[in-house]
Protein backbone atom coordinates (compact mmCIF):
# COMPACT_ATOMS: atom_id res chain seq x y z
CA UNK A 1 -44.79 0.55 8.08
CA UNK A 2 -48.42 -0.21 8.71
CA UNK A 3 -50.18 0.01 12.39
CA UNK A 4 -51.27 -3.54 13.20
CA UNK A 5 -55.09 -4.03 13.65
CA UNK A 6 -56.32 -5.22 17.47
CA UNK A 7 -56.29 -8.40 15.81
CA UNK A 8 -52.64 -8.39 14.74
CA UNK A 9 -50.90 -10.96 12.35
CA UNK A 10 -49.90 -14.27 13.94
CA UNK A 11 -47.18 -14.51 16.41
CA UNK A 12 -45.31 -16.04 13.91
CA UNK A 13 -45.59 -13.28 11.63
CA UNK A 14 -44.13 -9.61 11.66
CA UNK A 15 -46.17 -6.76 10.70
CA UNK A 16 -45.49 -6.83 7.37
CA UNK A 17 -45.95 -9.94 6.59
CA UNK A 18 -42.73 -11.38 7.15
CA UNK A 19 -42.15 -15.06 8.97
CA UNK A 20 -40.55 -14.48 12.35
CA UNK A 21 -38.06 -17.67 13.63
CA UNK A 22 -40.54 -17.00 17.05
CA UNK A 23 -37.79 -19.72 18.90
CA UNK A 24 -34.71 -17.75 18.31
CA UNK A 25 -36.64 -14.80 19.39
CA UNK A 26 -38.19 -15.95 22.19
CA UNK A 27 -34.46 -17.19 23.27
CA UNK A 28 -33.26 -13.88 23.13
CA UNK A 29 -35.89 -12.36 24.79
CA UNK A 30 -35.64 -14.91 27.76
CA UNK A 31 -31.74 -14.26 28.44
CA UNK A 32 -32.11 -10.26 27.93
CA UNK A 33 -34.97 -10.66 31.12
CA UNK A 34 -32.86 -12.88 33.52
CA UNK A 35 -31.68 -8.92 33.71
CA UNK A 36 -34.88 -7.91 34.49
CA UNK A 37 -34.86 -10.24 37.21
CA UNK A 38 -31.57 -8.99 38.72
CA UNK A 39 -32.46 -5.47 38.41
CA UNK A 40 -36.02 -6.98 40.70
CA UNK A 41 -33.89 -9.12 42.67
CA UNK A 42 -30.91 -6.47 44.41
CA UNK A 43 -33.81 -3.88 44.47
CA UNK A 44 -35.88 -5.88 46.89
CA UNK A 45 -32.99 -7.96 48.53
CA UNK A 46 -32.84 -4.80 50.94
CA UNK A 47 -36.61 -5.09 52.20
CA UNK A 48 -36.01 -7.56 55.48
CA UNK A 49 -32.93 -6.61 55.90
CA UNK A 50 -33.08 -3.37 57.60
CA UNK A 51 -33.24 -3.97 61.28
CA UNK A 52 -29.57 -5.97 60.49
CA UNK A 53 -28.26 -3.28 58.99
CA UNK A 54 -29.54 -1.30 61.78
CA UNK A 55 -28.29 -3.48 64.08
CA UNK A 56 -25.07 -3.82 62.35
CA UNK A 57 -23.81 -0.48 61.73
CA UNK A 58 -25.91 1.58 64.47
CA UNK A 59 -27.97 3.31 62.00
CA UNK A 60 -30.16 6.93 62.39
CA UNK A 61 -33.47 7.08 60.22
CA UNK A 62 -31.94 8.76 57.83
CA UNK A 63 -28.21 6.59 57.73
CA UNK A 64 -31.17 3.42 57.13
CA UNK A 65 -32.42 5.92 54.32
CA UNK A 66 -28.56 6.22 52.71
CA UNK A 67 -27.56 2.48 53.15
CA UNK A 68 -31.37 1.81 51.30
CA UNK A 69 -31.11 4.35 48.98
CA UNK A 70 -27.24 3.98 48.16
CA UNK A 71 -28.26 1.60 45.24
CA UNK A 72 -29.89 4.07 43.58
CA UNK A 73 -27.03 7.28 42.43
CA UNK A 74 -25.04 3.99 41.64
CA UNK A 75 -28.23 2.82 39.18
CA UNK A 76 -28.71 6.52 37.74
CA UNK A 77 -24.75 6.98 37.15
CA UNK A 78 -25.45 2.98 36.00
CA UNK A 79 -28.46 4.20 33.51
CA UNK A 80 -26.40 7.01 32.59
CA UNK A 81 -23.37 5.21 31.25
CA UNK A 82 -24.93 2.44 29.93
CA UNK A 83 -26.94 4.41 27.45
CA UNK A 84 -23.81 5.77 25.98
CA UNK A 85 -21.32 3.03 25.92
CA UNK A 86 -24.12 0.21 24.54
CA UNK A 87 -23.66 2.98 21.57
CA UNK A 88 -19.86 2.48 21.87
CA UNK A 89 -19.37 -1.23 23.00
CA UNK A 90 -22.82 -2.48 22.09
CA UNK A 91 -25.42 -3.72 23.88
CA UNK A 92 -24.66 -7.35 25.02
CA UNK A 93 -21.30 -6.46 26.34
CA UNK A 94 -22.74 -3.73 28.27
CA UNK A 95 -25.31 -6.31 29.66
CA UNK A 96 -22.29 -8.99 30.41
CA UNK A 97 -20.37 -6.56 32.44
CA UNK A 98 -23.66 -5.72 34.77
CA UNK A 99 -23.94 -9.48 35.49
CA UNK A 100 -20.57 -8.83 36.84
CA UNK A 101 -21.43 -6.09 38.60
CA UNK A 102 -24.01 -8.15 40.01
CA UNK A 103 -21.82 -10.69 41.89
CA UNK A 104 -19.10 -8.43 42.91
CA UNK A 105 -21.80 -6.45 44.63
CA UNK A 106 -23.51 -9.48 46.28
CA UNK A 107 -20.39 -10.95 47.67
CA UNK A 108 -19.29 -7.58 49.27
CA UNK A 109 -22.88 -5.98 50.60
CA UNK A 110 -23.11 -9.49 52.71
CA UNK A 111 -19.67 -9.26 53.85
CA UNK A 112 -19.36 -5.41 54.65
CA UNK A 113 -18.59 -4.93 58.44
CA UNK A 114 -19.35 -1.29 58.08
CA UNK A 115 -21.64 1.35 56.66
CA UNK A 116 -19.44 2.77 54.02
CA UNK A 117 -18.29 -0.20 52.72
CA UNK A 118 -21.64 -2.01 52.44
CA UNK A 119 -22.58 1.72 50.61
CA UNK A 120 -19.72 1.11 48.25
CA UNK A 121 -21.02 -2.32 47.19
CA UNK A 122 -24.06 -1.07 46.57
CA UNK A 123 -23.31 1.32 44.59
CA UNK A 124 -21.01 -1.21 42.61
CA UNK A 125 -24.60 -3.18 42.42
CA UNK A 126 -26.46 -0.30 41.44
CA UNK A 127 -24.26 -0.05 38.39
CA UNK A 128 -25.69 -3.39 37.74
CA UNK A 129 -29.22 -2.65 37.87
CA UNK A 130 -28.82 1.06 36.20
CA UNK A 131 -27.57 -0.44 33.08
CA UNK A 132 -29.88 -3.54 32.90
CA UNK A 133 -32.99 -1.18 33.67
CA UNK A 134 -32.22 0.63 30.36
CA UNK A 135 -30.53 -1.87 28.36
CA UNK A 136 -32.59 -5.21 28.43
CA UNK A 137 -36.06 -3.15 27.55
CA UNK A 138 -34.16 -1.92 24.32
CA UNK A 139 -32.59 -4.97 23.46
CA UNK A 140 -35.62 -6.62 23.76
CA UNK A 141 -37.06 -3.77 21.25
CA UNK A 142 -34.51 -4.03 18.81
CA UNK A 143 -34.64 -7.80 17.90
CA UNK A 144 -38.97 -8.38 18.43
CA UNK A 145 -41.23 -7.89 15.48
CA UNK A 146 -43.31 -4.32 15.95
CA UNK A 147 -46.39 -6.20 16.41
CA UNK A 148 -45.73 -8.23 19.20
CA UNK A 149 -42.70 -6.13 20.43
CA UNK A 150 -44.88 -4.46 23.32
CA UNK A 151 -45.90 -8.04 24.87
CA UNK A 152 -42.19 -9.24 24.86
CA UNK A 153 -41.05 -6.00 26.15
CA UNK A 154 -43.87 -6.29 29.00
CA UNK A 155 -42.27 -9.75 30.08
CA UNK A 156 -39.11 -7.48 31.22
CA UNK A 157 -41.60 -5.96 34.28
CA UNK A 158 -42.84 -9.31 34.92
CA UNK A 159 -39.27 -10.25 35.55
CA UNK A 160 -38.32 -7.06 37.57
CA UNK A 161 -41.69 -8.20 39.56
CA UNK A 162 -40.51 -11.60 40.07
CA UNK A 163 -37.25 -10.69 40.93
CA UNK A 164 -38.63 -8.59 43.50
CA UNK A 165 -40.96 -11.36 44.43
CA UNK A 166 -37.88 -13.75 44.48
CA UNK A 167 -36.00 -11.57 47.10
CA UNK A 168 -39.02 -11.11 49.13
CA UNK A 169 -39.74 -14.86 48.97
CA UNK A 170 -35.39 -15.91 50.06
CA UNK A 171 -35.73 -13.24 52.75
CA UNK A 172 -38.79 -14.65 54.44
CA UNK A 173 -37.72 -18.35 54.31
CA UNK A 174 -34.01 -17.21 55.70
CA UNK A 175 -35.45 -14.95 58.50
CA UNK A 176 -38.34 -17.73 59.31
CA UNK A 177 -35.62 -20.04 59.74
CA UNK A 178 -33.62 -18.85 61.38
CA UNK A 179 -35.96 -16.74 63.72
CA UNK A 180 -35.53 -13.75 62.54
CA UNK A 181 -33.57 -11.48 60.18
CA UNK A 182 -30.86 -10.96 62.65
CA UNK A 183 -30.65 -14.09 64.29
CA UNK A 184 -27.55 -16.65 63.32
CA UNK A 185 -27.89 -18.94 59.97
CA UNK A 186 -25.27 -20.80 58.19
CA UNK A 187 -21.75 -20.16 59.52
CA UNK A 188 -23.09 -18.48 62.25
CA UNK A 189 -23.60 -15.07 60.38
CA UNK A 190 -26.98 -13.99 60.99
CA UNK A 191 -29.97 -14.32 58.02
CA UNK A 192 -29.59 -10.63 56.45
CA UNK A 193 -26.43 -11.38 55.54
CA UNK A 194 -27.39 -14.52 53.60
CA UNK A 195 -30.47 -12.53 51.81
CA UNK A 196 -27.39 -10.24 49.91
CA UNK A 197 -25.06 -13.23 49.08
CA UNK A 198 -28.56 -15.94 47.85
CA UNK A 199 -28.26 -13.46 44.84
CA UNK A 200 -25.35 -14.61 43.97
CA UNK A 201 -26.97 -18.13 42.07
CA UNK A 202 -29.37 -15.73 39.50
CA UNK A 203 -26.58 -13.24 38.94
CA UNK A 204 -24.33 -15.79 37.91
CA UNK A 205 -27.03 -17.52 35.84
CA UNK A 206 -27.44 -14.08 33.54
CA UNK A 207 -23.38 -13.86 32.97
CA UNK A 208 -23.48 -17.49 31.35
CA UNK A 209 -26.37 -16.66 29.56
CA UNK A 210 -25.69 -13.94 27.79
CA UNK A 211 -22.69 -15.33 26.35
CA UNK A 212 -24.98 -17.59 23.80
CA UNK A 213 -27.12 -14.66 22.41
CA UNK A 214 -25.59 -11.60 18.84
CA UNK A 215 -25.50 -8.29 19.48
CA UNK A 216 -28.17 -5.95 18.84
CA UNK A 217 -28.29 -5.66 14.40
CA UNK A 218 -29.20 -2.23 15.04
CA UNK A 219 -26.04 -1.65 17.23
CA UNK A 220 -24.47 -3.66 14.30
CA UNK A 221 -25.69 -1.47 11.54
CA UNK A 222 -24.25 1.50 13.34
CA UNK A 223 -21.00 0.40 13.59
CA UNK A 224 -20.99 -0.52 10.28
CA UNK A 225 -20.90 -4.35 10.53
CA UNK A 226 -24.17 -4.61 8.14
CA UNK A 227 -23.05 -8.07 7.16
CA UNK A 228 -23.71 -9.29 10.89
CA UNK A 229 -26.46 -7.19 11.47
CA UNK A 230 -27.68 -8.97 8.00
CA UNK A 231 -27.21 -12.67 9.28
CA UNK A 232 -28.63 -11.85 12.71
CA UNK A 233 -31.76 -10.54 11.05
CA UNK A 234 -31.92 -13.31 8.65
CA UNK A 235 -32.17 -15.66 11.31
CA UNK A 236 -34.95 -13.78 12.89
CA UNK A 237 -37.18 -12.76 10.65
CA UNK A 238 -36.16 -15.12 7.41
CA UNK A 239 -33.49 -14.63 4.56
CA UNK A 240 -35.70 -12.60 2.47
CA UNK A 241 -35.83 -9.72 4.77
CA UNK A 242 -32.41 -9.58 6.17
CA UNK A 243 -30.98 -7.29 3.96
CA UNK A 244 -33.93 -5.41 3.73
CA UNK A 245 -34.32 -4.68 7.57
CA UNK A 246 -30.46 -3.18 7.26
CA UNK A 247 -31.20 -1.48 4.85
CA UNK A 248 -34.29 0.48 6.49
CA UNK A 249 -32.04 0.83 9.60
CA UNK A 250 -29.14 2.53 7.86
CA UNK A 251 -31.78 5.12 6.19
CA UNK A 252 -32.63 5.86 9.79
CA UNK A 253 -29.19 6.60 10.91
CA UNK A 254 -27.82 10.37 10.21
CA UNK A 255 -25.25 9.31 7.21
CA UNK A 256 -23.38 12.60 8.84
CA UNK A 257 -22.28 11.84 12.09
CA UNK A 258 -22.28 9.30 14.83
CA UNK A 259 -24.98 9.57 18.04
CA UNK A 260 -24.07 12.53 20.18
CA UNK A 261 -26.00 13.99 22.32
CA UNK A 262 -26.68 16.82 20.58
CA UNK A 263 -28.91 14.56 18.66
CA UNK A 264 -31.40 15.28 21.83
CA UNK A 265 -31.57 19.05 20.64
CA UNK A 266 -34.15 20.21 18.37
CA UNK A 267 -31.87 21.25 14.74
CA UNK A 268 -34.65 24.33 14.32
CA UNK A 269 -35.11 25.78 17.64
CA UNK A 270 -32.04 23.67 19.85
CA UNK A 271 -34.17 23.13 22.86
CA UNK A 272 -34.86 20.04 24.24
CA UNK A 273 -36.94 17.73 21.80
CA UNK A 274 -40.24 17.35 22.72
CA UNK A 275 -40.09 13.57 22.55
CA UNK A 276 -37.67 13.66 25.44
CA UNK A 277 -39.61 15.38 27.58
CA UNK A 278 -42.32 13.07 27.28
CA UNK A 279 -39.61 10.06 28.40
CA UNK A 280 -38.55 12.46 31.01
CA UNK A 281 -41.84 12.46 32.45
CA UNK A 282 -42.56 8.61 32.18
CA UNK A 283 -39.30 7.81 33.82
CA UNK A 284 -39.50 10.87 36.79
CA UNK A 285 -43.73 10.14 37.42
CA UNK A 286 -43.20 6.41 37.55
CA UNK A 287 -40.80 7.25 40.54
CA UNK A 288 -42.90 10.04 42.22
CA UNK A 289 -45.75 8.11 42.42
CA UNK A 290 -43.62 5.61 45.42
CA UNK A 291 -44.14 2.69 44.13
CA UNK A 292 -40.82 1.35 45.14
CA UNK A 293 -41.51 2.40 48.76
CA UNK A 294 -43.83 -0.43 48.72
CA UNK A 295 -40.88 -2.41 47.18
CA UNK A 296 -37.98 -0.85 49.98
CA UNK A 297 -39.83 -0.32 52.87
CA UNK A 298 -42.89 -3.18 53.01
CA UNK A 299 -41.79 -4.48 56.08
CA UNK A 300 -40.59 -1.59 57.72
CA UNK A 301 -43.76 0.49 56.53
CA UNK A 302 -45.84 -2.40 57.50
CA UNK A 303 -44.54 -3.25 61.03
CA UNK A 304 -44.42 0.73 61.20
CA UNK A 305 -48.61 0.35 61.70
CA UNK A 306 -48.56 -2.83 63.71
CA UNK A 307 -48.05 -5.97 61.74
CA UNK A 308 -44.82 -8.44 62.64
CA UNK A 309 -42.24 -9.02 61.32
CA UNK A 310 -43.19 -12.21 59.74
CA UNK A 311 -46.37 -11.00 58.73
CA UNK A 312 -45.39 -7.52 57.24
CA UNK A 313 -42.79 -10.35 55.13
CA UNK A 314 -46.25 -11.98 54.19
CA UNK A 315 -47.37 -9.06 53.00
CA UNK A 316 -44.35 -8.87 50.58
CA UNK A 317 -44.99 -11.57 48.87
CA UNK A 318 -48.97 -11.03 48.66
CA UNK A 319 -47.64 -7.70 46.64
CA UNK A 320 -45.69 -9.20 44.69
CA UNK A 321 -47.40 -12.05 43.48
CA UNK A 322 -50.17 -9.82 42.86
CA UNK A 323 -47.99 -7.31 40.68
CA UNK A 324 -46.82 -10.68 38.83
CA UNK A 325 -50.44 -11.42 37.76
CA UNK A 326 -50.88 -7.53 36.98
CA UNK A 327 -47.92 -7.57 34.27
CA UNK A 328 -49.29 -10.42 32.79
CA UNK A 329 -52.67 -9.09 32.55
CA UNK A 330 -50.95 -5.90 30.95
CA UNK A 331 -48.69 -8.39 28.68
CA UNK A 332 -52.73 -9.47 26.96
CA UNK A 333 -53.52 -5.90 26.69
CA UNK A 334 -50.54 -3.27 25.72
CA UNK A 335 -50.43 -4.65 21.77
CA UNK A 336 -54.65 -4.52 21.64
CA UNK A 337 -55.53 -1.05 23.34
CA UNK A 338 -52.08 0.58 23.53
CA UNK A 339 -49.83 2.15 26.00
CA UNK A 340 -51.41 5.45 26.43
CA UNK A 341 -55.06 3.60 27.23
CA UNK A 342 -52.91 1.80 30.13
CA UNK A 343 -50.66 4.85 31.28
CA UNK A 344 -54.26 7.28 31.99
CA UNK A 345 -55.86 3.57 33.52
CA UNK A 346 -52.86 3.89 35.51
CA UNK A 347 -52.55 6.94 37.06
CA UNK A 348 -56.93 6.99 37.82
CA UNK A 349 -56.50 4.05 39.93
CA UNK A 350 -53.21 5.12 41.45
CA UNK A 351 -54.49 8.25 42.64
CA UNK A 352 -57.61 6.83 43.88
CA UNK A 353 -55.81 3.88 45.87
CA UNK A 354 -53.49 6.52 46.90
CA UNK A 355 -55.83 8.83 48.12
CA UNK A 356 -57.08 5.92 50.83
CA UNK A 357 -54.18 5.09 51.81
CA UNK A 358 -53.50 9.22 52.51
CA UNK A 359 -56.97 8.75 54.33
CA UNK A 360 -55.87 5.43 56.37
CA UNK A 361 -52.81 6.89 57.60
CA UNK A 362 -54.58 9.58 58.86
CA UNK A 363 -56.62 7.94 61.41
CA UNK A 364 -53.55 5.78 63.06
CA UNK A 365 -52.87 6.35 66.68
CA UNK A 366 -49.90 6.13 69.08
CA UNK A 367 -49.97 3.05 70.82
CA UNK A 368 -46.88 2.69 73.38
CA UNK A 369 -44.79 4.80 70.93
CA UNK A 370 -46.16 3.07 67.73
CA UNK A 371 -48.76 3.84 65.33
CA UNK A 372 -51.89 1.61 65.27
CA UNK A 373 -54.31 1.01 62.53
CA UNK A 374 -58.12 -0.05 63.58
CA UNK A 375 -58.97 -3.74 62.40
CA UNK A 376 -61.34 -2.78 59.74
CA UNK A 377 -58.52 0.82 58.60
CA UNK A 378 -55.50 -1.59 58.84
CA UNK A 379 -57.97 -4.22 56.58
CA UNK A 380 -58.70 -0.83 53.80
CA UNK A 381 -55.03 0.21 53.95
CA UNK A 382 -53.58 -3.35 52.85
CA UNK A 383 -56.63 -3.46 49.97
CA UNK A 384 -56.05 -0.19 48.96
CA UNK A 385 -51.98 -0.60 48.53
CA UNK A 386 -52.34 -3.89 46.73
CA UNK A 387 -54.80 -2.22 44.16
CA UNK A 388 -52.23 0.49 43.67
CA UNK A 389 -49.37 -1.98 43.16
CA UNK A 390 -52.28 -3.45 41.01
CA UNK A 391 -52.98 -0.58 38.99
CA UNK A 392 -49.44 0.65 38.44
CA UNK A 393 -48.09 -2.92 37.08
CA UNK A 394 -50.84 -3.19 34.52
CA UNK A 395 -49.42 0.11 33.77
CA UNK A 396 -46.76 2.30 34.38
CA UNK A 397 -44.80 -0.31 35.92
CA UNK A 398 -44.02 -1.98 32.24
CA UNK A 399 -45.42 1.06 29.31
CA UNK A 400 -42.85 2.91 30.84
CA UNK A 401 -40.02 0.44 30.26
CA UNK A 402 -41.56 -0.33 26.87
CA UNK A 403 -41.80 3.28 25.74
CA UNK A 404 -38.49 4.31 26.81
CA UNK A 405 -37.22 1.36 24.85
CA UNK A 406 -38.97 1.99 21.33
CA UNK A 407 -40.23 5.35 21.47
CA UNK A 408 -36.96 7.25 20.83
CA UNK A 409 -35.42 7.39 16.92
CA UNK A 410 -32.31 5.07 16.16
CA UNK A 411 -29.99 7.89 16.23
CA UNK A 412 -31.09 9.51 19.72
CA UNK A 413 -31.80 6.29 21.41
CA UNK A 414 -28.43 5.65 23.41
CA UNK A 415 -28.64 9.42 24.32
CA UNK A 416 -32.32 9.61 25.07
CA UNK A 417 -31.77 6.30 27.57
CA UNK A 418 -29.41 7.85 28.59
CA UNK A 419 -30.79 10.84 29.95
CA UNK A 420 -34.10 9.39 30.99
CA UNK A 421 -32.50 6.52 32.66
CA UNK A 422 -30.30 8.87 34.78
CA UNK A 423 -33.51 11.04 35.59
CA UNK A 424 -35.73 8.24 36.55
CA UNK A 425 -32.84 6.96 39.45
CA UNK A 426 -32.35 10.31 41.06
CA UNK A 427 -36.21 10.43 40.99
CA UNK A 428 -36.09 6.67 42.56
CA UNK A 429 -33.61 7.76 44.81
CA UNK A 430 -34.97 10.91 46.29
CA UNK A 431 -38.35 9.27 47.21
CA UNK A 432 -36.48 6.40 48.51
CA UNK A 433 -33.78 8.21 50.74
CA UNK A 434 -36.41 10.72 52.20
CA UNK A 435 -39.57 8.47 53.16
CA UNK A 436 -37.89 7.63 56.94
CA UNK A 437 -37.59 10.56 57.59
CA UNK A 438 -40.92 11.41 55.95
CA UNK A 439 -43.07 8.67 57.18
CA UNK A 440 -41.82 9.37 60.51
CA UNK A 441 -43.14 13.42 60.38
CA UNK A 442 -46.23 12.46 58.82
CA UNK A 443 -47.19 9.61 56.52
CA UNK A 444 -50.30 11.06 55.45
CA UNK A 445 -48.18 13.80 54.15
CA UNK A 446 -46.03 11.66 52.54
CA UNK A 447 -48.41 9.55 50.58
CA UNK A 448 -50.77 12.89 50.23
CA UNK A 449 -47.37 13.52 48.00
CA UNK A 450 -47.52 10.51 46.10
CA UNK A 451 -51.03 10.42 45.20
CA UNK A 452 -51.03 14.09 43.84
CA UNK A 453 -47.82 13.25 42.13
CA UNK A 454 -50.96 10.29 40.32
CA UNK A 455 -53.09 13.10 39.45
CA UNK A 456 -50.58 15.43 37.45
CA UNK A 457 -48.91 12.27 35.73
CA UNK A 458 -52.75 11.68 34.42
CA UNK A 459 -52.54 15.07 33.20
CA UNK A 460 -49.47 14.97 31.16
CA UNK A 461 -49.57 11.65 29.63
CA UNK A 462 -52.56 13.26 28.12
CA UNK A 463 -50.63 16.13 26.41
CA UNK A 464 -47.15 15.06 26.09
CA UNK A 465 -47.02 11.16 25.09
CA UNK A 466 -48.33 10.12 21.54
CA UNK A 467 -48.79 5.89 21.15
CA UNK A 468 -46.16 3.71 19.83
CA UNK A 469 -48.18 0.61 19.64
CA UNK A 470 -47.50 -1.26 15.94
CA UNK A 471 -44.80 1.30 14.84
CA UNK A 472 -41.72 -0.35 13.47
CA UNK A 473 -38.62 1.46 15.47
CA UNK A 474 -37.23 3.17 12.22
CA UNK A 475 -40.49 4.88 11.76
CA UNK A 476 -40.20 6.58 15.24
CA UNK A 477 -40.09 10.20 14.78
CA UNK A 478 -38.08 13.04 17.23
């Protein structure tokens, strides 16, 4: 298929030329992001909530860093599976049973009266979010025209964004009310407890929704079912190309064998294919880089250099709001200048942003046994972290959900999610689970760490990932 110009064809049109039914699409593409939103949503629920689970379950730095980070080896194991079985089972069941997930987990992390179980719940959550991290993007890939697929793709960070905006925003009103995160709310349970069951309303929202959308016609056409795949199509992109889009998916499949992993291995040399390393390192650098420390630990980070409570909750939704307006800014530019442009945009203006925030840190003092920032430091550090969380949501934030999710061949792209969903999780979860402890021996250390970690992912998005913008997904080579 032809690369579209900057220009592109019309919304309404693919890149071919075909007519796209832009309502059905944009249906589909608006239930497949309510998981986008979840995954956002019991991410950020825990940021507030820390000093109650402190509180709660008499938690050491690093227990606070396991109850945080317990989310996350239940997202990679999550990422992992899902890859496979939407390969097996398809794509909207998969996506059904992490709504599921979803409530189970939001019921039990509010009601947990200890450590280990409120761990076990969010792992069950983290199943949740694991598969919906991998599965929406590629959903969203495998029913959107090439030539606007990027932009519809892009509105699955804005969701993760306002998700995490969402949580921020229930946390702050429930603490405010009440006083503060720990004090008594409804029932007489105190307010963090209430910030884990509030997700409860979008989680249930997503199960009923995805009950009204197909299945994936690409999923379709590998099981065989080309006659549904067919109608599906039809619907989307007009009669007249139906059977013609199954038929350039089947030629895409092996005809020998269904998707193993060993489709991941190079046939001439049986190493690793170079294409996977190049996911490997979008999902792992858009981890190191600790942008979700921002998303974890706001309040706790911010309080940490003497902001309240209620403030350092202000700040949360300042970040977030901005990040909102970043994806959507990224949304008007990822089909016109491409993902690579917006990766190397990226990573300058992370490492740069990063690099002042190394610098602020530096300079805090111990005040009564709390670190201090000047007026005019504290004033740099908060522009300088909302310019990174700038910077990486025009970039890295969504290109690397979009990549992952059309960059990969038909037959290795269950596998390939697989693996770099799995790999981007433990990544999450290592720089999640070890900033307490971090931050508390040295945070200029630890976000010296981060902003190298901007420099080398500069570096290797030069040499290792080649542009996907206006490809069709059956043209996607290994």
């Amino acid at each position: 298929m032809a690369s579209v110009s900057n220009a592109g064809p019309s919304a309404g049109m693919s890149a071919d030329g075909g007519k796209v039914n832009m309502t059905f699409v944009a249906a589909i593409v608006a239930v497949a992001t309510i998981g986008g939103f979840m995954f956002g949503y019991d991410s950020g629920v825990i940021n507030g909530t820390q000093e109650g689970l402190e509180s709660a379950f008499n938690l050491s730095k690093l227990g606070t860093g396991l109850n945080v980070g317990a989310i996350l080896i239940g997202c990679a194991i999550g990422a992992f599976a899902a890859g496979r079985l939407a390969d097996v089972w398809g794509r909207r069941t998969v996506m059904i049973i992490s709504a599921l997930l979803f409530v189970v987990s939001a019921i039990g992390t509010g009601a947990a009266e200890s450590s280990i179980v409120f761990i076990i719940f969010r792992l069950v959550g983290g199943l949740g979010v694991g598969a919906a991290s991998v599965l929406c993007p590629v959903y969203i890939s495998e029913v959107t025209p090439a030539n606007i697929r990027g932009r519809l793709s892009s509105v699955q960070q804005i969701m993760i964004i306002t998700g995490l905006t969402g949580a921020f925003v229930a946390n702050y009103a429930l603490a405010h009310t009440a006083g503060s995160s720990t004090a008594e709310f409804w029932l007489g349970l105190p307010a963090w407890r209430w910030m884990f069951w509030m997700q409860i309303i979008p989680a249930g929202v997503f199960f009923l929704c995805l009950l009204g959308i197909p299945e994936s016609p690409r999923y379709l056409v590998a099981k065989g079912k080309d006659a549904q795949a067919e109608a599906i199509l039809s619907r989307l992109f007009g009669a007249g190309q139906g059977a013609k889009k199954v038929e350039e998916i089947r030629a895409s499949l092996s005809a020998d064998h269904k998707p193993t992993f060993s489709d991941l291995l190079d046939p001439t040399t049986k190493k690793l294919r170079v294409i996977l390393w190049a996911g490997l390192v979008l999902a792992v650098f858009q981890q190191l880089v600790g942008i979700n420390i921002v998303f974890y630990y706001g309040s706790v980070l911010w309080q940490s250099v003497g902001f309240t409570e209620d403030d350092s909750l202000k700040i949360n939704i300042l970040s977030g709001t901005l990040s909102i307006l970043a994806c959507l800014l990224a949304i008007g530019l990822i089909d016109k200048i491409g993902r690579k442009p917006l990766l190397l945009i990226g990573s300058a203006g992370m490492a740069v942003t990063l690099g002042v925030l190394t610098w602020c840190f530096s300079t805090a003092t111990t005040v009564n046994g709390a670190l201090t920032l000047g007026d005019q430091v504290g004033l740099t550090a908060l522009i300088a972290a909302n310019l990174y969380v700038i910077f990486f949501n025009l970039s890295w934030g969504p290109v690397m959900w979009v990549m992952l999710g059309e960059m990969f061949p038909n037959q290795m792209r269950g596998s390939a999610l697989a693996v770099c969903g799995f790999a981007q999780w433990i990544a999450n979860f290592a720089i999640s689970v070890s900033f307490p402890a971090l931050a508390a021996a040295s945070l200029p250390m630890t976000y010296g760490f981060y902003a190298l970690s901007a420099v080398v992912s500069f570096f290797l998005v030069q040499k290792l990932v080649h542009e996907t913008r206006g490809k069709e997904l059956e043209a996607m080579q290994g």
